[in-house]
N, C-alpha and C. Protein backbone atom coordinates (compact mmCIF):
# COMPACT_ATOMS: atom_id res chain seq x y z
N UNK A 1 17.66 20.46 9.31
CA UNK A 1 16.57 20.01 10.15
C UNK A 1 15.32 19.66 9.36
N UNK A 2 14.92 20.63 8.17
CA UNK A 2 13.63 20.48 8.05
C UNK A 2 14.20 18.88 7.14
N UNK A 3 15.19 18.64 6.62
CA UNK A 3 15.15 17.41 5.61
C UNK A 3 14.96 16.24 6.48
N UNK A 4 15.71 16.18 7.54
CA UNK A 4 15.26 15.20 8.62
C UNK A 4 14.09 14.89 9.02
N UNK A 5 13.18 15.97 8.82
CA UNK A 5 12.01 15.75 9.49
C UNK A 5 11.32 14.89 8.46
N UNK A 6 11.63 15.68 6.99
CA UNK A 6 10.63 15.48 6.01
C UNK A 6 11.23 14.00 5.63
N UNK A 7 12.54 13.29 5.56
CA UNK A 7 12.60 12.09 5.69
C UNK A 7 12.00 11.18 6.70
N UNK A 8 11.88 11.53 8.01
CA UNK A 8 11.26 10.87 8.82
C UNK A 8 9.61 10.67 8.79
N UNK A 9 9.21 11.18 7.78
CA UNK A 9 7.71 11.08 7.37
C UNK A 9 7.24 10.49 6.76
N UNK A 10 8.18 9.78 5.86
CA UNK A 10 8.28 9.01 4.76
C UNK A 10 8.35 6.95 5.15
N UNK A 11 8.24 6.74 6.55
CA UNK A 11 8.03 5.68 6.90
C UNK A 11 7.07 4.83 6.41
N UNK A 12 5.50 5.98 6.20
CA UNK A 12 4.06 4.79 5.94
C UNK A 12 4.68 4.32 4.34
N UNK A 13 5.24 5.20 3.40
CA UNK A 13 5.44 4.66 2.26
C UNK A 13 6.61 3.82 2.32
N UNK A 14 7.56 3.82 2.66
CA UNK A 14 8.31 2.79 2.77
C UNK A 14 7.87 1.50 3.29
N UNK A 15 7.13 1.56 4.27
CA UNK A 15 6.64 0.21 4.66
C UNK A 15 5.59 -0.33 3.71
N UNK A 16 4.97 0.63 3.01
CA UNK A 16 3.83 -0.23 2.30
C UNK A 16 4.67 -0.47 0.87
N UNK A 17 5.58 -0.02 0.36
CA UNK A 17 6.70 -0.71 -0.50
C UNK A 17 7.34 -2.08 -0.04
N UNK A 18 7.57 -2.21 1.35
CA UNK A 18 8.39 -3.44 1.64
C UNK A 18 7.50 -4.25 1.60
N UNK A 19 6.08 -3.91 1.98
CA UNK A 19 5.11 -5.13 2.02
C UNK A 19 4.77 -5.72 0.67
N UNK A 20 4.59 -4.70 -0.06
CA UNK A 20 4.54 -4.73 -1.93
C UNK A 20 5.62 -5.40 -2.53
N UNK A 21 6.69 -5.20 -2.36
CA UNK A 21 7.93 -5.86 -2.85
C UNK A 21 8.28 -7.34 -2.29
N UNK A 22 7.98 -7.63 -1.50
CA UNK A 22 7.58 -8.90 -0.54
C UNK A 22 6.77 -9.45 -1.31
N UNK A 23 5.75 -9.19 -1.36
CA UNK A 23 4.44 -9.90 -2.28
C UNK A 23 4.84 -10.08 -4.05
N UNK A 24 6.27 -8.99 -4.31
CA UNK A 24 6.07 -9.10 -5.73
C UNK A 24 7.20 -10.92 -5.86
N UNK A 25 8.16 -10.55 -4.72
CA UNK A 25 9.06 -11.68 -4.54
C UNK A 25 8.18 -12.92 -4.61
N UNK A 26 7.20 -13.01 -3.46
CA UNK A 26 6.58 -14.44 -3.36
C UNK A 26 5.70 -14.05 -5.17
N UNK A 27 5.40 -14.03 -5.21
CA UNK A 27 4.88 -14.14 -6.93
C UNK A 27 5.38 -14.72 -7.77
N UNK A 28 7.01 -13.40 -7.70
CA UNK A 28 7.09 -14.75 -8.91
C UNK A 28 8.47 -15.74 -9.04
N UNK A 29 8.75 -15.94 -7.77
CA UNK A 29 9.56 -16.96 -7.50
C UNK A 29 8.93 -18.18 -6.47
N UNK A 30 7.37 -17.98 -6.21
CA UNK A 30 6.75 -19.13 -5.40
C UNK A 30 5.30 -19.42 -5.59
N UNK A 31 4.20 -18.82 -4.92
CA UNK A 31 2.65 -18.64 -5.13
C UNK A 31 2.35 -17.97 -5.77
N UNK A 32 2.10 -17.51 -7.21
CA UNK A 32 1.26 -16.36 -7.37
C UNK A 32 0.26 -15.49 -6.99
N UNK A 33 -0.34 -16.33 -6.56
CA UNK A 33 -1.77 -16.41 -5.80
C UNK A 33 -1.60 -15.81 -4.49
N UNK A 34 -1.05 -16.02 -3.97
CA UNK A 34 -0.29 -15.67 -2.44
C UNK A 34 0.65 -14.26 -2.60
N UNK A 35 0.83 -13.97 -3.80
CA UNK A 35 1.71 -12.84 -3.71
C UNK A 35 1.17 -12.03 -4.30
N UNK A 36 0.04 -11.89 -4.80
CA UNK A 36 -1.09 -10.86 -5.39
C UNK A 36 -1.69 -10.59 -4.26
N UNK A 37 -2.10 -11.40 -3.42
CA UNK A 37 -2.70 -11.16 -2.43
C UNK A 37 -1.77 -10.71 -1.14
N UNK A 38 -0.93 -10.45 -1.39
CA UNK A 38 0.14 -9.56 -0.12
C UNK A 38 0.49 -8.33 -0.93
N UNK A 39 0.48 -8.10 -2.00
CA UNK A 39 0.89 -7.33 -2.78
C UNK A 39 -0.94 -6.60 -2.55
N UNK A 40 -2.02 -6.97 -2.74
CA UNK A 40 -3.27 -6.07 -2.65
C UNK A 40 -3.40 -5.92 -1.00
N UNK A 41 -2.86 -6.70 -0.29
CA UNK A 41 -2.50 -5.92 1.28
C UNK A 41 -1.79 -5.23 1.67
N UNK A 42 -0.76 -4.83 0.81
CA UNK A 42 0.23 -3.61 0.99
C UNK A 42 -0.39 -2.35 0.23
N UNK A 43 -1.48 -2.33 -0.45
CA UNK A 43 -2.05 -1.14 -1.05
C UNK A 43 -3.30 -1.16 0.13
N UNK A 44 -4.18 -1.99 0.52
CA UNK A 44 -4.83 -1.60 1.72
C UNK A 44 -4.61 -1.04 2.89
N UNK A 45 -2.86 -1.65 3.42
CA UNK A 45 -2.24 -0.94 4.49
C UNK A 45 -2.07 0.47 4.23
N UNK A 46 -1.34 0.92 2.74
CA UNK A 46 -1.40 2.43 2.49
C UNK A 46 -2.37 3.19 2.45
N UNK A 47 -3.57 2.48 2.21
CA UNK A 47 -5.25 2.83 2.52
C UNK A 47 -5.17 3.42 3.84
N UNK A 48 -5.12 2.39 5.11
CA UNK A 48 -5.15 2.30 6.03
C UNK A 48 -4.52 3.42 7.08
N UNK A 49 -3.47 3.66 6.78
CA UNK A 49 -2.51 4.25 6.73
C UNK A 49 -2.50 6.04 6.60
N UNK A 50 -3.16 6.32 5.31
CA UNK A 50 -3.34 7.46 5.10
C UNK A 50 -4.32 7.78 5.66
N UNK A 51 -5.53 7.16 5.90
CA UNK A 51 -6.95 7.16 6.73
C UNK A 51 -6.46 7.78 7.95
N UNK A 52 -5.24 7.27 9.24
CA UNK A 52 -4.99 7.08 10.10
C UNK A 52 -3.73 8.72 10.14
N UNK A 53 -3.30 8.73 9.47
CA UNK A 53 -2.36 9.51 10.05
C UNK A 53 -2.84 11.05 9.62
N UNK A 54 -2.11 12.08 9.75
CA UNK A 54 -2.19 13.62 9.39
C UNK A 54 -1.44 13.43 8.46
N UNK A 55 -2.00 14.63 7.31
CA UNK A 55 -1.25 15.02 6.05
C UNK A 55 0.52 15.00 5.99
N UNK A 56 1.05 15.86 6.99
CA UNK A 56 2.16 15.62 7.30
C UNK A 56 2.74 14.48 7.61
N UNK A 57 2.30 13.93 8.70
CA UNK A 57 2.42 12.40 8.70
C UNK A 57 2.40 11.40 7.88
N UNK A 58 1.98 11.57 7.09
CA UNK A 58 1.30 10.76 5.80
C UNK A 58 2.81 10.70 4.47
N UNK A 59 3.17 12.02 5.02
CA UNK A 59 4.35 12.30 3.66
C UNK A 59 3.84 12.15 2.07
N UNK A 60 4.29 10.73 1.49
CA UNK A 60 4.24 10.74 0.10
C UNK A 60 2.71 10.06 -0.52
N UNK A 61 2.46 10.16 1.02
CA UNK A 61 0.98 8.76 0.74
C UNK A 61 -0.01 10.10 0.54
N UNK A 62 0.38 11.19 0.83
CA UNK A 62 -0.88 12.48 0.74
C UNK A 62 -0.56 12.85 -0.78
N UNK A 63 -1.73 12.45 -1.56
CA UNK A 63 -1.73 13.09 -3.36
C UNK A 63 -2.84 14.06 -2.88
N UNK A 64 -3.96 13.29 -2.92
CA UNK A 64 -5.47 14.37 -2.75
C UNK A 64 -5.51 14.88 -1.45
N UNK A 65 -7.10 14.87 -1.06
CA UNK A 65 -7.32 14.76 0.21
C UNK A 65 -7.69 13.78 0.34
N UNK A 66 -7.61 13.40 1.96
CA UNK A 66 -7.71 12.43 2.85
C UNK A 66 -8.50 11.45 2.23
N UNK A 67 -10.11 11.86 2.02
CA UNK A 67 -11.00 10.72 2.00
C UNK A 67 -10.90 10.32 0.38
N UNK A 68 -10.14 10.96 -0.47
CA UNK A 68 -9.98 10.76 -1.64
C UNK A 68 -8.91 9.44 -1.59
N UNK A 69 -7.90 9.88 -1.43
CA UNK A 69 -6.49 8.50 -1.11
C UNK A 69 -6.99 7.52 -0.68
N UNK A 70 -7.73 7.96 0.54
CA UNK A 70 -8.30 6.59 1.30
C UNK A 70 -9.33 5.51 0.63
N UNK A 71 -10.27 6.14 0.07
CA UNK A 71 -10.83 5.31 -0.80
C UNK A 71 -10.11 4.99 -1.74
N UNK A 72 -9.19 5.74 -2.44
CA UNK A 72 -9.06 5.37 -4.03
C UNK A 72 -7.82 3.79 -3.42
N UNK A 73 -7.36 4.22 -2.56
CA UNK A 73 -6.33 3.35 -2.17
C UNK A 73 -7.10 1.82 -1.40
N UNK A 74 -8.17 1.65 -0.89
CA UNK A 74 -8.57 0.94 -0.33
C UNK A 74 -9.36 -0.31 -1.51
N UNK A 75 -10.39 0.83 -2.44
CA UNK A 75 -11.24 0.24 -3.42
C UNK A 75 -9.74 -0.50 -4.47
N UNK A 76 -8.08 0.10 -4.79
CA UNK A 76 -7.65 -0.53 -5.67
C UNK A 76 -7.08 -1.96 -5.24
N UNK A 77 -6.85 -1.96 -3.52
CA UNK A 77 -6.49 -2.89 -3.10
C UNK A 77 -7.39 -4.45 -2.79
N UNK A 78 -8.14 -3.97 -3.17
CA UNK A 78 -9.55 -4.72 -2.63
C UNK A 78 -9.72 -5.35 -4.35
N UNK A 79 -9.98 -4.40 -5.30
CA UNK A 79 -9.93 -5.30 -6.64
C UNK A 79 -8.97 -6.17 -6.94
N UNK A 80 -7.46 -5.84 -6.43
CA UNK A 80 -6.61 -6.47 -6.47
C UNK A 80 -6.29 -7.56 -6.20
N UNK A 81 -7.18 -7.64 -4.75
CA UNK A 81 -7.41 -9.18 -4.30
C UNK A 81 -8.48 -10.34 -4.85
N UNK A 82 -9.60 -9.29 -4.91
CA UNK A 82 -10.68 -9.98 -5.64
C UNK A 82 -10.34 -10.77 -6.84
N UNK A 83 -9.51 -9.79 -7.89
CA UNK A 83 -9.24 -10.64 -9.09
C UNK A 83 -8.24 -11.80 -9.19
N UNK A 84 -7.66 -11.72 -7.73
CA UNK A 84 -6.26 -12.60 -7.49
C UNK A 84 -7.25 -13.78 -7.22
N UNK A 85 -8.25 -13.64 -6.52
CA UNK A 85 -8.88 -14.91 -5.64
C UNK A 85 -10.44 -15.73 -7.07
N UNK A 86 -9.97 -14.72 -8.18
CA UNK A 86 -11.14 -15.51 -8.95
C UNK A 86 -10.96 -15.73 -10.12
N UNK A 87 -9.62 -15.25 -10.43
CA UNK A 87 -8.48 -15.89 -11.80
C UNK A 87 -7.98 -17.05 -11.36
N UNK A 88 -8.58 -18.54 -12.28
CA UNK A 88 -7.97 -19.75 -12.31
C UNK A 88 -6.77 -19.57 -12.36
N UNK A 89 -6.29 -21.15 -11.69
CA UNK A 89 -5.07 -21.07 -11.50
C UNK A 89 -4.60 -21.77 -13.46
């Protein structure tokens, strides 16, 4: 029981992997540009994400505390994009 549970907690990180892995695909088989920038929206969603849910809930997305992840995860996603949107092509 308890492994079930503790797998079933593990959703926010899986999804913010599929969104990441998505973005790494369009990169580098299409836009770069476009896939840096889905790739720094899948680290904002895990931002988002950990902000939003309980520790438990949270599963693998909980390292620190709350407002620690949340920022550290929000501010890396946000540079991520920034530098995507001001590196020539």
């Amino acid at each position: 029981m308890a492994g079930e549970a503790q797998r079933g907690s593990e959703w926010p990180l899986v999804l913010s992997l599929l969104v990441a892995t998505t973005g790494l695909v369009i990169l580098t088989f299409y836009d770069w540009r476009n896939g840096v920038l889905i790739f720094a929206g899948s680290v904002v969603l895990a931002g988002l994400l950990r902000a939003t849910l309980s520790d438990t809930a949270a599963g693998l997305l909980h390292v620190r505390g709350r407002m620690f992840d949340t920022t550290f995860l929000i501010a890396v996603g946000a540079a991520i994009a920034a530098l995507g949107l001001i590196v020539p092509n």
